[in-house]
N, C-alpha and C. Protein backbone atom coordinates (compact mmCIF):
# COMPACT_ATOMS: atom_id res chain seq x y z
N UNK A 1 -0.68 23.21 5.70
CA UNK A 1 -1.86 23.42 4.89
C UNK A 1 -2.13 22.17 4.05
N UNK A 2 -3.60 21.85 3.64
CA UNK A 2 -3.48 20.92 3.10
C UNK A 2 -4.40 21.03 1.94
N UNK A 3 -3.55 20.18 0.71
CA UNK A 3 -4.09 20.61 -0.83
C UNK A 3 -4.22 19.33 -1.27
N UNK A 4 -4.98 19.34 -2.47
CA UNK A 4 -5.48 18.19 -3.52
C UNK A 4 -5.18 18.57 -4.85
N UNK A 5 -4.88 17.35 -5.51
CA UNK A 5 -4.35 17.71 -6.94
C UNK A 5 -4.99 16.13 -7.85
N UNK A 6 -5.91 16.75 -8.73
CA UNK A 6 -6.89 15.61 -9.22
C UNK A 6 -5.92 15.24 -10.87
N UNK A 7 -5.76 13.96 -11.09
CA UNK A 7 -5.08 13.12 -11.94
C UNK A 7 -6.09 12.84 -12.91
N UNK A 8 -6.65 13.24 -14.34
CA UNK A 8 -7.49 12.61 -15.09
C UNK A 8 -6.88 11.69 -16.20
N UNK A 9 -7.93 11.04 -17.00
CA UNK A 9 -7.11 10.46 -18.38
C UNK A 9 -6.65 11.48 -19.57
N UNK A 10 -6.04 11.45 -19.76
CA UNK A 10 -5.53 12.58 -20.99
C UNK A 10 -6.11 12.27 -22.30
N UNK A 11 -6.47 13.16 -23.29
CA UNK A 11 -6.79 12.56 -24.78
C UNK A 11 -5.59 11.97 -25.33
N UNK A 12 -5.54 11.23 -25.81
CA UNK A 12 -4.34 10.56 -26.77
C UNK A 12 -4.47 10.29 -28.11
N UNK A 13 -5.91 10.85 -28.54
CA UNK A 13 -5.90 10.59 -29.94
C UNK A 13 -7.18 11.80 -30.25
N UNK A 14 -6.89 12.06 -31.66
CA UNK A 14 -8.43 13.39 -31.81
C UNK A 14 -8.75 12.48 -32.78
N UNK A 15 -10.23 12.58 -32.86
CA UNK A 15 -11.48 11.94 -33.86
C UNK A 15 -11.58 13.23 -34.80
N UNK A 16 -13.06 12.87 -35.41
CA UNK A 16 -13.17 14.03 -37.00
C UNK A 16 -13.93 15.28 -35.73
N UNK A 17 -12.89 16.45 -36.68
CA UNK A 17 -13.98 17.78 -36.49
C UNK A 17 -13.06 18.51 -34.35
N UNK A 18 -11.84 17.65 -34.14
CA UNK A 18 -11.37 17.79 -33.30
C UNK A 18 -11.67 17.18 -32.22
N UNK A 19 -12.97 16.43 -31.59
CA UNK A 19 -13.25 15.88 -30.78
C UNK A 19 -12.73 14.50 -30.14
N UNK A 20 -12.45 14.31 -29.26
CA UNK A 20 -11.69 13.39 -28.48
C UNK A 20 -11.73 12.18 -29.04
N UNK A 21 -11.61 11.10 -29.39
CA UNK A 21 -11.71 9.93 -29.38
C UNK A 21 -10.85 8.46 -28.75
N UNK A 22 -10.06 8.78 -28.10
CA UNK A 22 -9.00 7.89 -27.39
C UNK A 22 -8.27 8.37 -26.04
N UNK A 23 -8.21 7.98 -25.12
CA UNK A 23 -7.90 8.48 -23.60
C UNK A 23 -6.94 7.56 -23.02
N UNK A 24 -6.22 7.70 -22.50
CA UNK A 24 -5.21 6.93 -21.37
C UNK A 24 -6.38 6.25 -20.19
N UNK A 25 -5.52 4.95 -20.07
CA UNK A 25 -5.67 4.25 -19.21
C UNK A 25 -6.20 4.58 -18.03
N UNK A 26 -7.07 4.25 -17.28
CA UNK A 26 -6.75 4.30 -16.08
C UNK A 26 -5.44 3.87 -15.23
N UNK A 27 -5.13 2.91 -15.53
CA UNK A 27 -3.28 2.25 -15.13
C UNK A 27 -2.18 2.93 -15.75
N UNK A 28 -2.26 4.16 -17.07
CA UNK A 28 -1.75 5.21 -16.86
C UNK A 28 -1.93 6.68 -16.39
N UNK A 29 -3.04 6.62 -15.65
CA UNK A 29 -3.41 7.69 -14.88
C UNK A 29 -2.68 7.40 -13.60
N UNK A 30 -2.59 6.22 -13.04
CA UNK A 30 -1.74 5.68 -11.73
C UNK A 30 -1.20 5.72 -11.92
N UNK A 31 -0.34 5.39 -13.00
CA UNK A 31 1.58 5.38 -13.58
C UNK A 31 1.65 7.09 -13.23
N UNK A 32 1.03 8.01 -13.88
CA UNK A 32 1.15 9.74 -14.03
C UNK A 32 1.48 10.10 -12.06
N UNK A 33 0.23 9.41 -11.81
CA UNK A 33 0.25 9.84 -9.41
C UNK A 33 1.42 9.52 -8.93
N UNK A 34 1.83 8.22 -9.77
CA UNK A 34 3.11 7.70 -8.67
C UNK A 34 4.30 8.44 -9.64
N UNK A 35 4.38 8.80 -10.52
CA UNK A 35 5.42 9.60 -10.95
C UNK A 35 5.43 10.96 -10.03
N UNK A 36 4.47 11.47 -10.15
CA UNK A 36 3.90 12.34 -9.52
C UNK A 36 5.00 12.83 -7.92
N UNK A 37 4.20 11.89 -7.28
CA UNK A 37 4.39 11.36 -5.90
C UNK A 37 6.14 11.53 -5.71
N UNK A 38 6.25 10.99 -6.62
CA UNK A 38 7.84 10.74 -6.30
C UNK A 38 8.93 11.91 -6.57
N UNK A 39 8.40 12.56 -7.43
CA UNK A 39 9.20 13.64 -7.41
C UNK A 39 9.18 14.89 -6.51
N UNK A 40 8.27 14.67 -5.83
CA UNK A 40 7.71 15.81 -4.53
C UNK A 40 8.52 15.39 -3.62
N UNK A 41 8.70 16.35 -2.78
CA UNK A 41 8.60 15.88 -1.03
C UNK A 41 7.65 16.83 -0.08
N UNK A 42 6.29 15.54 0.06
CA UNK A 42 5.19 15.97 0.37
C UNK A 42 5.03 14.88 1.13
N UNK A 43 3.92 14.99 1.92
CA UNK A 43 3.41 13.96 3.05
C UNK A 43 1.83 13.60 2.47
N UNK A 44 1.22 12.43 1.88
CA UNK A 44 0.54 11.57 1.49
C UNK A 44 -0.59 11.69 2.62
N UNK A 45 -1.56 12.00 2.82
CA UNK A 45 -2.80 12.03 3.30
C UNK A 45 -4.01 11.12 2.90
N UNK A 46 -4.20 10.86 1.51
CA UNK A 46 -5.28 10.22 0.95
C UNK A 46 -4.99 9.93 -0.43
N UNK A 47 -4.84 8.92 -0.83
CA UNK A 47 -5.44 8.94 -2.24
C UNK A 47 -6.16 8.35 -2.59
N UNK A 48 -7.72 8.45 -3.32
CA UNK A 48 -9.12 7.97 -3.99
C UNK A 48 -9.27 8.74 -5.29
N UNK A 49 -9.71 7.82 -5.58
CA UNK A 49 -10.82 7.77 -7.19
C UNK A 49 -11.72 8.41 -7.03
N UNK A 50 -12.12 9.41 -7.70
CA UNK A 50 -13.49 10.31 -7.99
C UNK A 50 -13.88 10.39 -9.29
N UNK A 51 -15.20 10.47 -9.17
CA UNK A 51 -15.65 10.62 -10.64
C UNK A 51 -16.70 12.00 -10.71
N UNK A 52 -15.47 12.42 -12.07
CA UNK A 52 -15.93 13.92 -11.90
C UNK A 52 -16.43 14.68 -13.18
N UNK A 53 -16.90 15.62 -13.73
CA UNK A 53 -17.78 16.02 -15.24
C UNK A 53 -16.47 16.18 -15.80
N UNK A 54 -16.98 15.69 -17.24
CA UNK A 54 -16.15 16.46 -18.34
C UNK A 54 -15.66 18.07 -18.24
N UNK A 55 -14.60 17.86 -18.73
CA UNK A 55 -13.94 19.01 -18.87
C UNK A 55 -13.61 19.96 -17.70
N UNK A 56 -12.83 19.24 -16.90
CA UNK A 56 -12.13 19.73 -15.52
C UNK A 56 -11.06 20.27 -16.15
N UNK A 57 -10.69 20.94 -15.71
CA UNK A 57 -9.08 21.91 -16.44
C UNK A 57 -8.17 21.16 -15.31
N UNK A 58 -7.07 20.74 -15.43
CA UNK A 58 -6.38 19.68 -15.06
C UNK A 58 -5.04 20.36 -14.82
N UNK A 59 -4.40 20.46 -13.58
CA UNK A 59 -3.08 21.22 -13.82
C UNK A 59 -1.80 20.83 -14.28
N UNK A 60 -1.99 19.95 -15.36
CA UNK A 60 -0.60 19.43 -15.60
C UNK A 60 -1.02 19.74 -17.55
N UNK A 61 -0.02 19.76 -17.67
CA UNK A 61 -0.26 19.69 -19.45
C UNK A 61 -0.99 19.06 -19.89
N UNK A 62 -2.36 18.62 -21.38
CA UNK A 62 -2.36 18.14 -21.87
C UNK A 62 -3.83 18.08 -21.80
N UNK A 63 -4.95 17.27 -22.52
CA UNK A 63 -6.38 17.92 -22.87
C UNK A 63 -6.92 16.63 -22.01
N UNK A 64 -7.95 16.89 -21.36
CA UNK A 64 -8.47 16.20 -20.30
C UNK A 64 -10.17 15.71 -20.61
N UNK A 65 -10.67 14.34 -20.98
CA UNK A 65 -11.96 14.16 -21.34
C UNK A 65 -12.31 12.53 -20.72
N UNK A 66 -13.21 12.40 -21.68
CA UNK A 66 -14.42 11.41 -21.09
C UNK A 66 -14.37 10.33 -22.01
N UNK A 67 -15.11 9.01 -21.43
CA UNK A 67 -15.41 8.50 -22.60
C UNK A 67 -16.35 7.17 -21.87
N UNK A 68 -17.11 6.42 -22.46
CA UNK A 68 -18.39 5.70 -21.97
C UNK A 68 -17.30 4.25 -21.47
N UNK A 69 -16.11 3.40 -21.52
CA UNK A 69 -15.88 2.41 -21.18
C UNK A 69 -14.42 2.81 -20.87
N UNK A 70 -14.03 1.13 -19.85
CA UNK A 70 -12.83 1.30 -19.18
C UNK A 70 -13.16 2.50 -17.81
N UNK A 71 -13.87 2.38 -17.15
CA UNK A 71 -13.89 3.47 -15.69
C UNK A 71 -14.46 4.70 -16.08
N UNK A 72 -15.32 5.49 -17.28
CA UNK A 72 -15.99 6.37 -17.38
C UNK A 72 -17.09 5.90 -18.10
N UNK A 73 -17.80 7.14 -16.76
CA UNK A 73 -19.40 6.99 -16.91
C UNK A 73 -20.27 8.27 -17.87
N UNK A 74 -21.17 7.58 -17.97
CA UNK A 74 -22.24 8.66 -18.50
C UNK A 74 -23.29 8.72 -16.99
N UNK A 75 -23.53 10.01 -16.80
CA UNK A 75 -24.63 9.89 -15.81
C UNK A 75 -25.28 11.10 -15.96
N UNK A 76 -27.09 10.58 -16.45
CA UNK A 76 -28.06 11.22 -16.45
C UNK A 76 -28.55 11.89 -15.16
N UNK A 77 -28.88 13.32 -15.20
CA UNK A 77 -29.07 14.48 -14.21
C UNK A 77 -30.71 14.83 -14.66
N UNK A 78 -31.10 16.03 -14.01
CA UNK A 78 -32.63 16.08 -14.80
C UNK A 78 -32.75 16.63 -16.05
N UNK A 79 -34.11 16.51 -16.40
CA UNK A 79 -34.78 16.92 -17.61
C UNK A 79 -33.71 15.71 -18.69
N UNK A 80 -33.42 14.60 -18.07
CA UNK A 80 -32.83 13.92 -19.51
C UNK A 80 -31.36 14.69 -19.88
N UNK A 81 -31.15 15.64 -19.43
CA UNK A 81 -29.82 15.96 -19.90
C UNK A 81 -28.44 15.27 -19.30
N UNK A 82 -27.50 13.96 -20.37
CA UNK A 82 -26.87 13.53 -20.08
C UNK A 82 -25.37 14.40 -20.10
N UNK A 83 -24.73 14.40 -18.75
CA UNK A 83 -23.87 14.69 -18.59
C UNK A 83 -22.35 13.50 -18.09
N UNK A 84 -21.22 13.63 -19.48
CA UNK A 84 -20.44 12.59 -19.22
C UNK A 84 -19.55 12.84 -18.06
N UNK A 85 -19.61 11.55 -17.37
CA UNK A 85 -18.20 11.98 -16.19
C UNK A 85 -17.06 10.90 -16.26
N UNK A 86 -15.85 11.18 -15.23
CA UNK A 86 -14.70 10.00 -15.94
C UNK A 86 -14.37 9.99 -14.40
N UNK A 87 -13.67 8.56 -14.59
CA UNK A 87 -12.86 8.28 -12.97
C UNK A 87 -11.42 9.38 -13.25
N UNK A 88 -11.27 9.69 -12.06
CA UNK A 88 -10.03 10.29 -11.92
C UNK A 88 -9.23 10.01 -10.81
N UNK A 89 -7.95 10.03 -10.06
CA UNK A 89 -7.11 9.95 -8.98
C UNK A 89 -7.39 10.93 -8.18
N UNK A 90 -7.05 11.29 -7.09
CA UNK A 90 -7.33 12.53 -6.25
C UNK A 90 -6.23 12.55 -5.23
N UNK A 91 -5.24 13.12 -4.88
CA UNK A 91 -4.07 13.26 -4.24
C UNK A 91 -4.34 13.99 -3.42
N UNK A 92 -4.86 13.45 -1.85
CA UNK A 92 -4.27 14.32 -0.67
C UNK A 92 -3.10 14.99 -0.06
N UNK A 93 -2.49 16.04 0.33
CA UNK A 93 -1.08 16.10 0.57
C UNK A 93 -1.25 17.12 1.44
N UNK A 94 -0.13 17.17 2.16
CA UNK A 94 0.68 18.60 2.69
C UNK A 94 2.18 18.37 2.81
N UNK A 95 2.20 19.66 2.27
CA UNK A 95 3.93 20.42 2.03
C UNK A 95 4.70 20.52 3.25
């Protein structure tokens, strides 16, 4: 069978009023896959970058967001309503 398991930047810091203001790397989002990777024994199919909306629920611990520089985008949809999106990893596999 074959599954995907998407890698985002994590918050690493909260701004006023609770809202995000600081995110991991993209080069620690790759550090997180290949940790990842290595502790499995799984067979590697694909791995790519996607860029996907705010607030994906992420299956690993920890609060998952956006932010306008360093590999996340803002991208306008209709009627003007901007919706933020962020690069993320994307792990092909089977067990």
């Amino acid at each position: 069978m074959i599954k995907y398991k998407d890698f985002a930047p994590r918050i690493t810091e909260r701004g006023p009023f609770g809202g995000p203001s600081e995110y991991e790397s993209f080069s620690e989002v790759v550090s997180a896959v290949n940790q990842w990777i290595a502790s499995k024994t799984i067979q590697i199919i694909n791995v790519e970058t996607v860029v996907l909306p705010d607030r994906i629920k992420g299956t690993d611990d920890g609060d998952y967001g956006v932010k306008t520089s360093n590999a996340f985008y803002p991208v306008m949809i209709s009627q003007g309503l901007a919706v933020n999106c962020f690069q993320c990893v994307r792990v092909w596999y089977r067990e």
